[in-house]
ModelCIF file with pLDDT and N, C-alpha, C, O atoms, coordinates in Angstrom:
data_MODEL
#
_entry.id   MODEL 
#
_entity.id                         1 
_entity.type                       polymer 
_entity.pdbx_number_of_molecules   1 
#
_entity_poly.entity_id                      1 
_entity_poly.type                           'polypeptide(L)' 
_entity_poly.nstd_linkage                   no 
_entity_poly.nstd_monomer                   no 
_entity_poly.pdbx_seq_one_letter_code       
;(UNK)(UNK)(UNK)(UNK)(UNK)(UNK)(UNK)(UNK)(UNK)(UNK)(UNK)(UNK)(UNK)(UNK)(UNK)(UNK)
(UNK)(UNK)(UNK)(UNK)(UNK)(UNK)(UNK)(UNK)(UNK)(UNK)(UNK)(UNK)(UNK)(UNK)(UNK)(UNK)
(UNK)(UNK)(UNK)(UNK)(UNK)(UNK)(UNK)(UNK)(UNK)(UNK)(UNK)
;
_entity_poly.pdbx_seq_one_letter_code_can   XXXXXXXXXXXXXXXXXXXXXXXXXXXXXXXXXXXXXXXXXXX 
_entity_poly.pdbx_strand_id                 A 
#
loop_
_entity_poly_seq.entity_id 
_entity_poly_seq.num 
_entity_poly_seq.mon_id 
_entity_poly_seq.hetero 
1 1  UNK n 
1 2  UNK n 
1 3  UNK n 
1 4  UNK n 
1 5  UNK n 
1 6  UNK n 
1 7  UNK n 
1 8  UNK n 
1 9  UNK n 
1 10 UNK n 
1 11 UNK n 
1 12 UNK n 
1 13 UNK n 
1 14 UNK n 
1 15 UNK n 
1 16 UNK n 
1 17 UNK n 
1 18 UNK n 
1 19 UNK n 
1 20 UNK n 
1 21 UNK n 
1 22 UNK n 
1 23 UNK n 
1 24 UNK n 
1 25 UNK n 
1 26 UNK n 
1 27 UNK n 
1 28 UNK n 
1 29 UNK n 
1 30 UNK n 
1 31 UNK n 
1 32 UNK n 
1 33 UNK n 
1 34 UNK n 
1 35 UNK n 
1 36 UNK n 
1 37 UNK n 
1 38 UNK n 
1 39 UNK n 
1 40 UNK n 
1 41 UNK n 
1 42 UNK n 
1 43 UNK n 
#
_struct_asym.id          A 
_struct_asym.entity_id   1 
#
loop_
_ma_qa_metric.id 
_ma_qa_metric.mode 
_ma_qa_metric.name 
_ma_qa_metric.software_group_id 
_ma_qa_metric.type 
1 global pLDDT . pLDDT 
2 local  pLDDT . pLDDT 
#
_ma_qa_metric_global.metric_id      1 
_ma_qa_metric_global.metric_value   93.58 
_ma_qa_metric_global.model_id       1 
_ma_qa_metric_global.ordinal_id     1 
#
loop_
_ma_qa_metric_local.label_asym_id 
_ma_qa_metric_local.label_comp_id 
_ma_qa_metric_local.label_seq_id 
_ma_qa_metric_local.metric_id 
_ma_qa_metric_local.metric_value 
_ma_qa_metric_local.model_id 
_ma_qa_metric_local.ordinal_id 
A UNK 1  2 98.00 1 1  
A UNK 2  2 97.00 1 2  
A UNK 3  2 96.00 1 3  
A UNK 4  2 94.00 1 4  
A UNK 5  2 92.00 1 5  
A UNK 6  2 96.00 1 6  
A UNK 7  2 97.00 1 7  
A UNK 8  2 98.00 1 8  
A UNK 9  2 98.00 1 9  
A UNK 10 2 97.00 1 10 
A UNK 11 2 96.00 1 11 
A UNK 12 2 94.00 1 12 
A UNK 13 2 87.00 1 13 
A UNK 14 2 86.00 1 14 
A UNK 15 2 81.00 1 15 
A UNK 16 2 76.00 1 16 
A UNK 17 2 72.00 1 17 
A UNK 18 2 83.00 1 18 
A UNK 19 2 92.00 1 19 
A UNK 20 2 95.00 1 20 
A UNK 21 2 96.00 1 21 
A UNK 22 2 97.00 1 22 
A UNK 23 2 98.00 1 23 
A UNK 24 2 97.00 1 24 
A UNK 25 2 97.00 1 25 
A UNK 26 2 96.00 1 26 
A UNK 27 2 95.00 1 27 
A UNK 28 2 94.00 1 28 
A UNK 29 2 93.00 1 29 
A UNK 30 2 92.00 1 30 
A UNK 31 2 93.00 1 31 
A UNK 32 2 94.00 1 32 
A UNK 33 2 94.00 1 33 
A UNK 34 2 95.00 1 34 
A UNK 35 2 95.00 1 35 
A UNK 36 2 95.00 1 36 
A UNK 37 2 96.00 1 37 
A UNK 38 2 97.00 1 38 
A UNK 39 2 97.00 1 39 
A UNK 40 2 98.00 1 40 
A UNK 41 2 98.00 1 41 
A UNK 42 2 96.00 1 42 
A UNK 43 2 96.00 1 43 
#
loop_
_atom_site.group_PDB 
_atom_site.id 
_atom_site.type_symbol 
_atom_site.label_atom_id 
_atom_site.label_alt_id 
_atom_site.label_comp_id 
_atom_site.label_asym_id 
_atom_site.label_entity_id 
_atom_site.label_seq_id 
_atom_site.pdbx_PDB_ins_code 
_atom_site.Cartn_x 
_atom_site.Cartn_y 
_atom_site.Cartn_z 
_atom_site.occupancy 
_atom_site.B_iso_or_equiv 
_atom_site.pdbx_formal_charge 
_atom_site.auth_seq_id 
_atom_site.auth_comp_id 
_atom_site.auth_asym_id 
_atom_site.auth_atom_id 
_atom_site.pdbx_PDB_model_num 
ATOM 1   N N  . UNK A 1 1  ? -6.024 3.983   8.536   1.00 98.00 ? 1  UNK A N  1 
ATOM 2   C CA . UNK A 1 1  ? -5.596 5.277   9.058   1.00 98.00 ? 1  UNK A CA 1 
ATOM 3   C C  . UNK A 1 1  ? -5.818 6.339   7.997   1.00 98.00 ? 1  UNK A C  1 
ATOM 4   O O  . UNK A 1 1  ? -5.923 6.087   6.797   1.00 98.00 ? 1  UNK A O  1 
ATOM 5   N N  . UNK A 1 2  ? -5.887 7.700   8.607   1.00 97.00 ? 2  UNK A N  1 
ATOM 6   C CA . UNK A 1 2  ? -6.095 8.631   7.841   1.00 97.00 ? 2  UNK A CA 1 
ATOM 7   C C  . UNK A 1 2  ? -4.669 9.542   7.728   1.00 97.00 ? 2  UNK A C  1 
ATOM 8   O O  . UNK A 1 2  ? -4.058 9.711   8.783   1.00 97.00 ? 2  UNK A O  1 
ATOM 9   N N  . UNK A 1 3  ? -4.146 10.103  6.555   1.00 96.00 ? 3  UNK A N  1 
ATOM 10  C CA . UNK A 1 3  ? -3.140 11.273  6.546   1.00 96.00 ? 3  UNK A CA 1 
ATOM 11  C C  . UNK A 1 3  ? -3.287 12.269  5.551   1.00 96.00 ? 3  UNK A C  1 
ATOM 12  O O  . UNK A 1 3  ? -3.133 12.037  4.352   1.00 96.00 ? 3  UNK A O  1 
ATOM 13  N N  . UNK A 1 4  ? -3.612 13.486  6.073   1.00 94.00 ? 4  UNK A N  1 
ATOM 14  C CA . UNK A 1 4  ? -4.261 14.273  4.563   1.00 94.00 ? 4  UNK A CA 1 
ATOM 15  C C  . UNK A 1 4  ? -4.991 14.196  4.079   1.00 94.00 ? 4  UNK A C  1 
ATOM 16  O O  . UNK A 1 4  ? -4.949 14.731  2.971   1.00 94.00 ? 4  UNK A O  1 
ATOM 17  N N  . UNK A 1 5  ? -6.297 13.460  4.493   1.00 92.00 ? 5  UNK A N  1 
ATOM 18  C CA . UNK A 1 5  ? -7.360 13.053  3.888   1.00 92.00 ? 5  UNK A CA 1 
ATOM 19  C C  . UNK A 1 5  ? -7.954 12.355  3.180   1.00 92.00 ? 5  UNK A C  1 
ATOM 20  O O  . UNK A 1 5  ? -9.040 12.435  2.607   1.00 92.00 ? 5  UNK A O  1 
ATOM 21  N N  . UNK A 1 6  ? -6.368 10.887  3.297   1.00 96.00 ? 6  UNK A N  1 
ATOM 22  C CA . UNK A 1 6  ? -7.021 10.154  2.268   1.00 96.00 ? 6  UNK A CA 1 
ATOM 23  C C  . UNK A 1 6  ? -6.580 8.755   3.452   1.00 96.00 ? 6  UNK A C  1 
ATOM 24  O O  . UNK A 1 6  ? -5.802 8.865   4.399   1.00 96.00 ? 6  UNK A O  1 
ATOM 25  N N  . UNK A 1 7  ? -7.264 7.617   3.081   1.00 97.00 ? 7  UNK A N  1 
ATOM 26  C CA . UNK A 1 7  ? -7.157 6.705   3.571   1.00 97.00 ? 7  UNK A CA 1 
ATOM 27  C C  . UNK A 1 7  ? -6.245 5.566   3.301   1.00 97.00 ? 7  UNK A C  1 
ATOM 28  O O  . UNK A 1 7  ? -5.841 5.304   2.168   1.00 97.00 ? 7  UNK A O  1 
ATOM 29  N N  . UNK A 1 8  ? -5.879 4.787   4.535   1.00 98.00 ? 8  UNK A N  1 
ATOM 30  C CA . UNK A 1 8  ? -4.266 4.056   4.139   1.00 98.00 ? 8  UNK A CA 1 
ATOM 31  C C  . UNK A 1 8  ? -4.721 2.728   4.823   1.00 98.00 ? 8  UNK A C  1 
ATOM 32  O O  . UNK A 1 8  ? -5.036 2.750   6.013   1.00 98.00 ? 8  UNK A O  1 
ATOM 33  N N  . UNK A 1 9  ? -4.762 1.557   4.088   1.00 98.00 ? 9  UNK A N  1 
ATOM 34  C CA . UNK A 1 9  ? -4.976 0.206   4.773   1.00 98.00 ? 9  UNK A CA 1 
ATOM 35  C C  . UNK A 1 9  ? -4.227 -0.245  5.162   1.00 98.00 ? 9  UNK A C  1 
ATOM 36  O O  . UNK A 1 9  ? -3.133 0.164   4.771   1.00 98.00 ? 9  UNK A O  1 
ATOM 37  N N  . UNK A 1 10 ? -4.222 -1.483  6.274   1.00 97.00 ? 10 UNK A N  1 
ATOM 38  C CA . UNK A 1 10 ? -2.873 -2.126  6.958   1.00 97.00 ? 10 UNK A CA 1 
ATOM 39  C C  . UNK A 1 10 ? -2.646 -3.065  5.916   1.00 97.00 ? 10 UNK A C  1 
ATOM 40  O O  . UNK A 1 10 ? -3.703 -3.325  5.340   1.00 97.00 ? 10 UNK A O  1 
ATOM 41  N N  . UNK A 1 11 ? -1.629 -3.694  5.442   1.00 96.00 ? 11 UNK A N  1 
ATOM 42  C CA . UNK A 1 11 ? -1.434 -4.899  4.614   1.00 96.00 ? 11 UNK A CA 1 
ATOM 43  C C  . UNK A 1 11 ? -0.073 -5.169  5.124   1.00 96.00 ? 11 UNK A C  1 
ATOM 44  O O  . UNK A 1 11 ? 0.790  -4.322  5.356   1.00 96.00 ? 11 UNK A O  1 
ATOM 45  N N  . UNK A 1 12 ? 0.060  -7.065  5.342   1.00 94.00 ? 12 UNK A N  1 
ATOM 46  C CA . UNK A 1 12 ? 1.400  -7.529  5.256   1.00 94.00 ? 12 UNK A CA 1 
ATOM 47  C C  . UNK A 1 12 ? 0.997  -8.781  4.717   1.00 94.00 ? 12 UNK A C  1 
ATOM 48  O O  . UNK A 1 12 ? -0.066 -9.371  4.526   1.00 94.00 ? 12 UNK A O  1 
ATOM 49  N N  . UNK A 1 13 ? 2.910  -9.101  4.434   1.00 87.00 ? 13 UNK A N  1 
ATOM 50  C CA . UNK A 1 13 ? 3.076  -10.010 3.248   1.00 87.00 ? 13 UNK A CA 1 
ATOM 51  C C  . UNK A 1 13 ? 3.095  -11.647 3.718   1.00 87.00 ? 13 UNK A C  1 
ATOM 52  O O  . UNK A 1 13 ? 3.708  -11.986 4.730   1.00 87.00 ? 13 UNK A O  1 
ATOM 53  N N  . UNK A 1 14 ? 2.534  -12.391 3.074   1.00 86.00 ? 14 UNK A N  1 
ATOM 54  C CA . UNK A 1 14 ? 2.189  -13.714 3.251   1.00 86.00 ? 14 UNK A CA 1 
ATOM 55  C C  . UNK A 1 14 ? 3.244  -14.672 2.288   1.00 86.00 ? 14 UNK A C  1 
ATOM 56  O O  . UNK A 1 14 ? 2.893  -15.813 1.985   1.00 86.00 ? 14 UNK A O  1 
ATOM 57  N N  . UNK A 1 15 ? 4.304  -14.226 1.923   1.00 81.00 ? 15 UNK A N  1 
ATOM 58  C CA . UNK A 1 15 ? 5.023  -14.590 1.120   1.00 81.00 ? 15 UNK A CA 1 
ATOM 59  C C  . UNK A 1 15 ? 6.169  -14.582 1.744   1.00 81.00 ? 15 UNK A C  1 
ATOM 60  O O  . UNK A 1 15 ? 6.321  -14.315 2.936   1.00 81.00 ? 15 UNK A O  1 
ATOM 61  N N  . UNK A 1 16 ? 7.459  -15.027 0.557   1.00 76.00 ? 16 UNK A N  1 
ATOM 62  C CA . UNK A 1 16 ? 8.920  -15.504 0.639   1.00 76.00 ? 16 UNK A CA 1 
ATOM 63  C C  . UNK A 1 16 ? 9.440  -13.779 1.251   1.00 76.00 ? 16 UNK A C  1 
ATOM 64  O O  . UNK A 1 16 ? 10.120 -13.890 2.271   1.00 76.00 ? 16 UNK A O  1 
ATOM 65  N N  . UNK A 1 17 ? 9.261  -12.502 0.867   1.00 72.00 ? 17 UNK A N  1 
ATOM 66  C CA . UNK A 1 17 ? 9.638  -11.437 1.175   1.00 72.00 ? 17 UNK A CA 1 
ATOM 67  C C  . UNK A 1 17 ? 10.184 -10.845 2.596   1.00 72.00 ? 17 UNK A C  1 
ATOM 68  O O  . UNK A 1 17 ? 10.991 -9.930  2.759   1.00 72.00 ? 17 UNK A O  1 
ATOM 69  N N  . UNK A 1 18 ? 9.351  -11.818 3.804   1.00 83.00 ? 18 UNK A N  1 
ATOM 70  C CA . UNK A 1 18 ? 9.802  -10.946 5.086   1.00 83.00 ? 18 UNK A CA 1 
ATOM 71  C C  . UNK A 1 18 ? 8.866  -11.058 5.979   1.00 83.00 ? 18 UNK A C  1 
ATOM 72  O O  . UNK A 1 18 ? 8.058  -11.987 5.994   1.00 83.00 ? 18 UNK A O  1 
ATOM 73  N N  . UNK A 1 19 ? 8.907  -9.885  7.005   1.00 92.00 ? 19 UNK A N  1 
ATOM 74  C CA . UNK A 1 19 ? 8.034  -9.461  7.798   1.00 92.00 ? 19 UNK A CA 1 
ATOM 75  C C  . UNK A 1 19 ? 7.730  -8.075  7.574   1.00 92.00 ? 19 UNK A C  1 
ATOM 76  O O  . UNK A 1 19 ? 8.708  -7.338  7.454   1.00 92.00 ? 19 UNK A O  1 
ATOM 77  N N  . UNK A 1 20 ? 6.482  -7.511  7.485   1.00 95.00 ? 20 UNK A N  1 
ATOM 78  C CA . UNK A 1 20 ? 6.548  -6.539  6.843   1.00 95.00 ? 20 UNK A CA 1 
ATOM 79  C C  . UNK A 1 20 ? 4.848  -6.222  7.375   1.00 95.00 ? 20 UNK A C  1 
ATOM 80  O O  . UNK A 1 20 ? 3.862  -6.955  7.292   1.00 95.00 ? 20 UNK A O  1 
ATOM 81  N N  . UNK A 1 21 ? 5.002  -4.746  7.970   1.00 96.00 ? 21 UNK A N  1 
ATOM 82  C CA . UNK A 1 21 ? 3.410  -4.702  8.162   1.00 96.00 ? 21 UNK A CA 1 
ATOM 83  C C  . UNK A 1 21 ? 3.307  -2.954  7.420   1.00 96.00 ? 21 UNK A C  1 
ATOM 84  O O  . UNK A 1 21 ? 3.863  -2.071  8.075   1.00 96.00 ? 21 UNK A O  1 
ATOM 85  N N  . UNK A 1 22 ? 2.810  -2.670  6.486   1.00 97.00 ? 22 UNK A N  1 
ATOM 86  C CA . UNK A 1 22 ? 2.638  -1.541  5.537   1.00 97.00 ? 22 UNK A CA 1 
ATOM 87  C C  . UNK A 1 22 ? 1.092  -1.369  5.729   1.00 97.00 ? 22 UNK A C  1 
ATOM 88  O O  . UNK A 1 22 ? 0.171  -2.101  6.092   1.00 97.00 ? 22 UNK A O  1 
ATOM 89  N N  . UNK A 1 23 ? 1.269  0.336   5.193   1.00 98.00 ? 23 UNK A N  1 
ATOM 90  C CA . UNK A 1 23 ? -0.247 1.276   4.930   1.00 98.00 ? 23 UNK A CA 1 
ATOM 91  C C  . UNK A 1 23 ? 0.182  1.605   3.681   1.00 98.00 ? 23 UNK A C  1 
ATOM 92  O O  . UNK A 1 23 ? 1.266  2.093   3.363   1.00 98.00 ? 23 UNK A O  1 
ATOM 93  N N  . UNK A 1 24 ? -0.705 1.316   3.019   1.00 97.00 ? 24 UNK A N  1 
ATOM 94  C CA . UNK A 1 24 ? -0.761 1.769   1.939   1.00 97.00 ? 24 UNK A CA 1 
ATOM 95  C C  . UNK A 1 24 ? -2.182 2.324   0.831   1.00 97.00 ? 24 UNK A C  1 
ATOM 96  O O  . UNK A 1 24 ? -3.279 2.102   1.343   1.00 97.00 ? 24 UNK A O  1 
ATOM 97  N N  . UNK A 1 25 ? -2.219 2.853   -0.276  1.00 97.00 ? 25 UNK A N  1 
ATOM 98  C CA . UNK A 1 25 ? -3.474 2.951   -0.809  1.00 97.00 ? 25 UNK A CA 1 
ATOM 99  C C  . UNK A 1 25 ? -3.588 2.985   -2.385  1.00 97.00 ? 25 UNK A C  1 
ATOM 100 O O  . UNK A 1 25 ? -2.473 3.209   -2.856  1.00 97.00 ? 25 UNK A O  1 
ATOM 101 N N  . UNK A 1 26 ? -4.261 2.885   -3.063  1.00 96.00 ? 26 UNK A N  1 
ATOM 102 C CA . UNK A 1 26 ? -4.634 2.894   -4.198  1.00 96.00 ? 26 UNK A CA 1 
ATOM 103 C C  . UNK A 1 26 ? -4.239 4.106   -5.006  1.00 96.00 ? 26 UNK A C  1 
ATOM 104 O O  . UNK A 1 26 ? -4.465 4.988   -4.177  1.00 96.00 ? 26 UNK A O  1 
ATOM 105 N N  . UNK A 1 27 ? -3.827 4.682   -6.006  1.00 95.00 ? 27 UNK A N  1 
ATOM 106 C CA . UNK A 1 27 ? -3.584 5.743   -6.609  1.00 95.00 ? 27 UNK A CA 1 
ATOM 107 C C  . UNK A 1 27 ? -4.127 5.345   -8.057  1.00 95.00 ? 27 UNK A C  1 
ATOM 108 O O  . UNK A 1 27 ? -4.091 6.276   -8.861  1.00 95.00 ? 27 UNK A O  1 
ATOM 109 N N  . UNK A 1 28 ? -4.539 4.341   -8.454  1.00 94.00 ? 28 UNK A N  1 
ATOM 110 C CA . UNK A 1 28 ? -4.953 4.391   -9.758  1.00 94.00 ? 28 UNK A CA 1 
ATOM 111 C C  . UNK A 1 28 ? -4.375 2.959   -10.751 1.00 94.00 ? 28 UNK A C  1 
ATOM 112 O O  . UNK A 1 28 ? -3.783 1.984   -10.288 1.00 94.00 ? 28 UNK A O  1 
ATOM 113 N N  . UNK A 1 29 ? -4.719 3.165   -12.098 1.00 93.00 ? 29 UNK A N  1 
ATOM 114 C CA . UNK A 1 29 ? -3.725 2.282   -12.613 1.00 93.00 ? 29 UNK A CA 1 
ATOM 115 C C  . UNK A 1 29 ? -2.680 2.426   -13.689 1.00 93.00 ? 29 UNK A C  1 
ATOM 116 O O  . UNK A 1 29 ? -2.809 3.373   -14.465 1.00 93.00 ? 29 UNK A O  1 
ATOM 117 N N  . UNK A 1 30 ? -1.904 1.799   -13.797 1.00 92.00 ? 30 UNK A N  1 
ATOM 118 C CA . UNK A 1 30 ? -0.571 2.516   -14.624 1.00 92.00 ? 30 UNK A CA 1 
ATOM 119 C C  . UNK A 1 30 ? -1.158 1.814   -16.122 1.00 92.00 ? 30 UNK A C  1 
ATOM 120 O O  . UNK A 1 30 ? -2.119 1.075   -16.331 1.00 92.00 ? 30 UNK A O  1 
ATOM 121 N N  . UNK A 1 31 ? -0.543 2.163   -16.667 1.00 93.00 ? 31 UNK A N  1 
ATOM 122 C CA . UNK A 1 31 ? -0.316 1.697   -18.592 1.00 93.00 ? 31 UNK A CA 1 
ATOM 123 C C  . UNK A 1 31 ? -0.632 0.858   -19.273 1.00 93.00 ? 31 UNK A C  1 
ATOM 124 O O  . UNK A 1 31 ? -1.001 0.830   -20.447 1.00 93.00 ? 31 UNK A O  1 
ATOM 125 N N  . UNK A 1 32 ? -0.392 -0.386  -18.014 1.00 94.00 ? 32 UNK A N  1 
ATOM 126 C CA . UNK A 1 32 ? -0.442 -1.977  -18.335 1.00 94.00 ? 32 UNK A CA 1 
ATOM 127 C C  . UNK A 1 32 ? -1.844 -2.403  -17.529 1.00 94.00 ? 32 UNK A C  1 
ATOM 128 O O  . UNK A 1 32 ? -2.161 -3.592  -17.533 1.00 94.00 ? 32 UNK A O  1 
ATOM 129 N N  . UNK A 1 33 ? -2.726 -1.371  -16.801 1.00 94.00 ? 33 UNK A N  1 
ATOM 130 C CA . UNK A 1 33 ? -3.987 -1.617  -16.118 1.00 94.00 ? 33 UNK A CA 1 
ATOM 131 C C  . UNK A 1 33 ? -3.817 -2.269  -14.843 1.00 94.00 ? 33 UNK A C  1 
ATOM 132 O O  . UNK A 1 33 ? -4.776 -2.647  -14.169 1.00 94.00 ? 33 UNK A O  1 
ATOM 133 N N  . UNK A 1 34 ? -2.347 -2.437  -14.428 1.00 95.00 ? 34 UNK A N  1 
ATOM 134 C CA . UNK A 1 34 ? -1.792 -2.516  -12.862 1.00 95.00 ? 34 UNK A CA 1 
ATOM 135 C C  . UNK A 1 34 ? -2.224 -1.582  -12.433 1.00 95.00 ? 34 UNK A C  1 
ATOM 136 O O  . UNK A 1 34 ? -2.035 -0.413  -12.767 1.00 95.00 ? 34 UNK A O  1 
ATOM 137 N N  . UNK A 1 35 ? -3.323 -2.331  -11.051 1.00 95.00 ? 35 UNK A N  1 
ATOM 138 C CA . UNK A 1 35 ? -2.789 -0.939  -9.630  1.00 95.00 ? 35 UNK A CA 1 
ATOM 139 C C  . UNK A 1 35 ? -1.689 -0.353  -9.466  1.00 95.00 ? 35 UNK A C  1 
ATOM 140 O O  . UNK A 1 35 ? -0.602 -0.917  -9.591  1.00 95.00 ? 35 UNK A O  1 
ATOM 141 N N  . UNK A 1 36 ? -1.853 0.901   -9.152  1.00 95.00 ? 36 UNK A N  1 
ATOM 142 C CA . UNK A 1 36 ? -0.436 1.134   -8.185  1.00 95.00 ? 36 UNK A CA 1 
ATOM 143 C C  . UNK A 1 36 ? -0.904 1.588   -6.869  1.00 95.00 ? 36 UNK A C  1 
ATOM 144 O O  . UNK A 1 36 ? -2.028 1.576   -6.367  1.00 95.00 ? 36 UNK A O  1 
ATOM 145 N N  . UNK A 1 37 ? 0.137  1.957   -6.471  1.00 96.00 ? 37 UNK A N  1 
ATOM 146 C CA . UNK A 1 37 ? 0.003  1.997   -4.722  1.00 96.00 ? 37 UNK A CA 1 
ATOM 147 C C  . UNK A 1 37 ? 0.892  2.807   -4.506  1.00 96.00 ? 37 UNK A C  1 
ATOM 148 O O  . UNK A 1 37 ? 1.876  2.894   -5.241  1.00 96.00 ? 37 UNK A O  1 
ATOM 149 N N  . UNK A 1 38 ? 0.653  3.780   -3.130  1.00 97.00 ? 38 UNK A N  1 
ATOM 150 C CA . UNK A 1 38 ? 1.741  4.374   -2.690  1.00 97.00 ? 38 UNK A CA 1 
ATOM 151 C C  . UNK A 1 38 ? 1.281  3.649   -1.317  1.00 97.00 ? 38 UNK A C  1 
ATOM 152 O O  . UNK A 1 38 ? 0.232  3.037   -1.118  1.00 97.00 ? 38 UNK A O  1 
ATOM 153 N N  . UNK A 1 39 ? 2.728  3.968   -0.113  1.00 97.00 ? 39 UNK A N  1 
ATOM 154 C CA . UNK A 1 39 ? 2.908  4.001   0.809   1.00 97.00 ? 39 UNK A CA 1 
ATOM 155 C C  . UNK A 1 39 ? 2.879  5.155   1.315   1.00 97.00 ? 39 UNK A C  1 
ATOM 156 O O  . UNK A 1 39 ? 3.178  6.246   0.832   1.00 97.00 ? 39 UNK A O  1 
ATOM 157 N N  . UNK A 1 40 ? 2.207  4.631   3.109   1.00 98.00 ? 40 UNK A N  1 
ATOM 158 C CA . UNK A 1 40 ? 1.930  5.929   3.801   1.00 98.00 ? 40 UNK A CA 1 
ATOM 159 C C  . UNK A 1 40 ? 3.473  5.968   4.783   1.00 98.00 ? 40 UNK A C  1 
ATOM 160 O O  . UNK A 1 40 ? 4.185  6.960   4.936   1.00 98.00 ? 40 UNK A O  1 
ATOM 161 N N  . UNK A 1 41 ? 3.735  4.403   5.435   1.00 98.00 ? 41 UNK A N  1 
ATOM 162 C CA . UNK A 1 41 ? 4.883  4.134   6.152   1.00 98.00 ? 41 UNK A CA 1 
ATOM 163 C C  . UNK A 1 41 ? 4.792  2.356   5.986   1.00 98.00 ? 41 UNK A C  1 
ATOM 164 O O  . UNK A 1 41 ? 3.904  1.799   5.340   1.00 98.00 ? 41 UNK A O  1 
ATOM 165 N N  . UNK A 1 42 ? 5.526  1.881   6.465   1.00 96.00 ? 42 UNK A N  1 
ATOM 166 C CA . UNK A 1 42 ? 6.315  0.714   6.298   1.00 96.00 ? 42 UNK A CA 1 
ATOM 167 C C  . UNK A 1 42 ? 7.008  0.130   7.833   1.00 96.00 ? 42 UNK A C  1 
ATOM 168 O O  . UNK A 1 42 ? 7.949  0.803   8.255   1.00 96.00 ? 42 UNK A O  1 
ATOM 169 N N  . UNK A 1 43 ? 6.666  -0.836  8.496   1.00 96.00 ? 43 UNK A N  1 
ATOM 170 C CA . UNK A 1 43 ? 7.432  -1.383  9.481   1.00 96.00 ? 43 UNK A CA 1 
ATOM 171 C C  . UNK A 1 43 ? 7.921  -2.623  9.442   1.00 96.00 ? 43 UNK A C  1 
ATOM 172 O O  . UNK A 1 43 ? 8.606  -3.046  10.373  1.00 96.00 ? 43 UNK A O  1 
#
């Protein structure tokens, strides 16, 4: 999906965490050379 012009992928979690279906996208990497990510929304 698009919001503002930037693009947001579907991702959910395959793990102990839940059910969880998120958009999210790339913003760069922090300090330690981790991605980070923001969220667009969360269900």
């Amino acid at each position: 999906v698009s919001w503002r012009g930037q693009q947001f992928v579907r991702r959910s979690p395959s793990n102990k965490f839940g059910e969880a279906i998120w958009y999210s996208r790339s913003i760069g990497k922090d300090e330690n050379g981790e991605n980070r990510y923001e969220r667009l929304i969360t269900f």
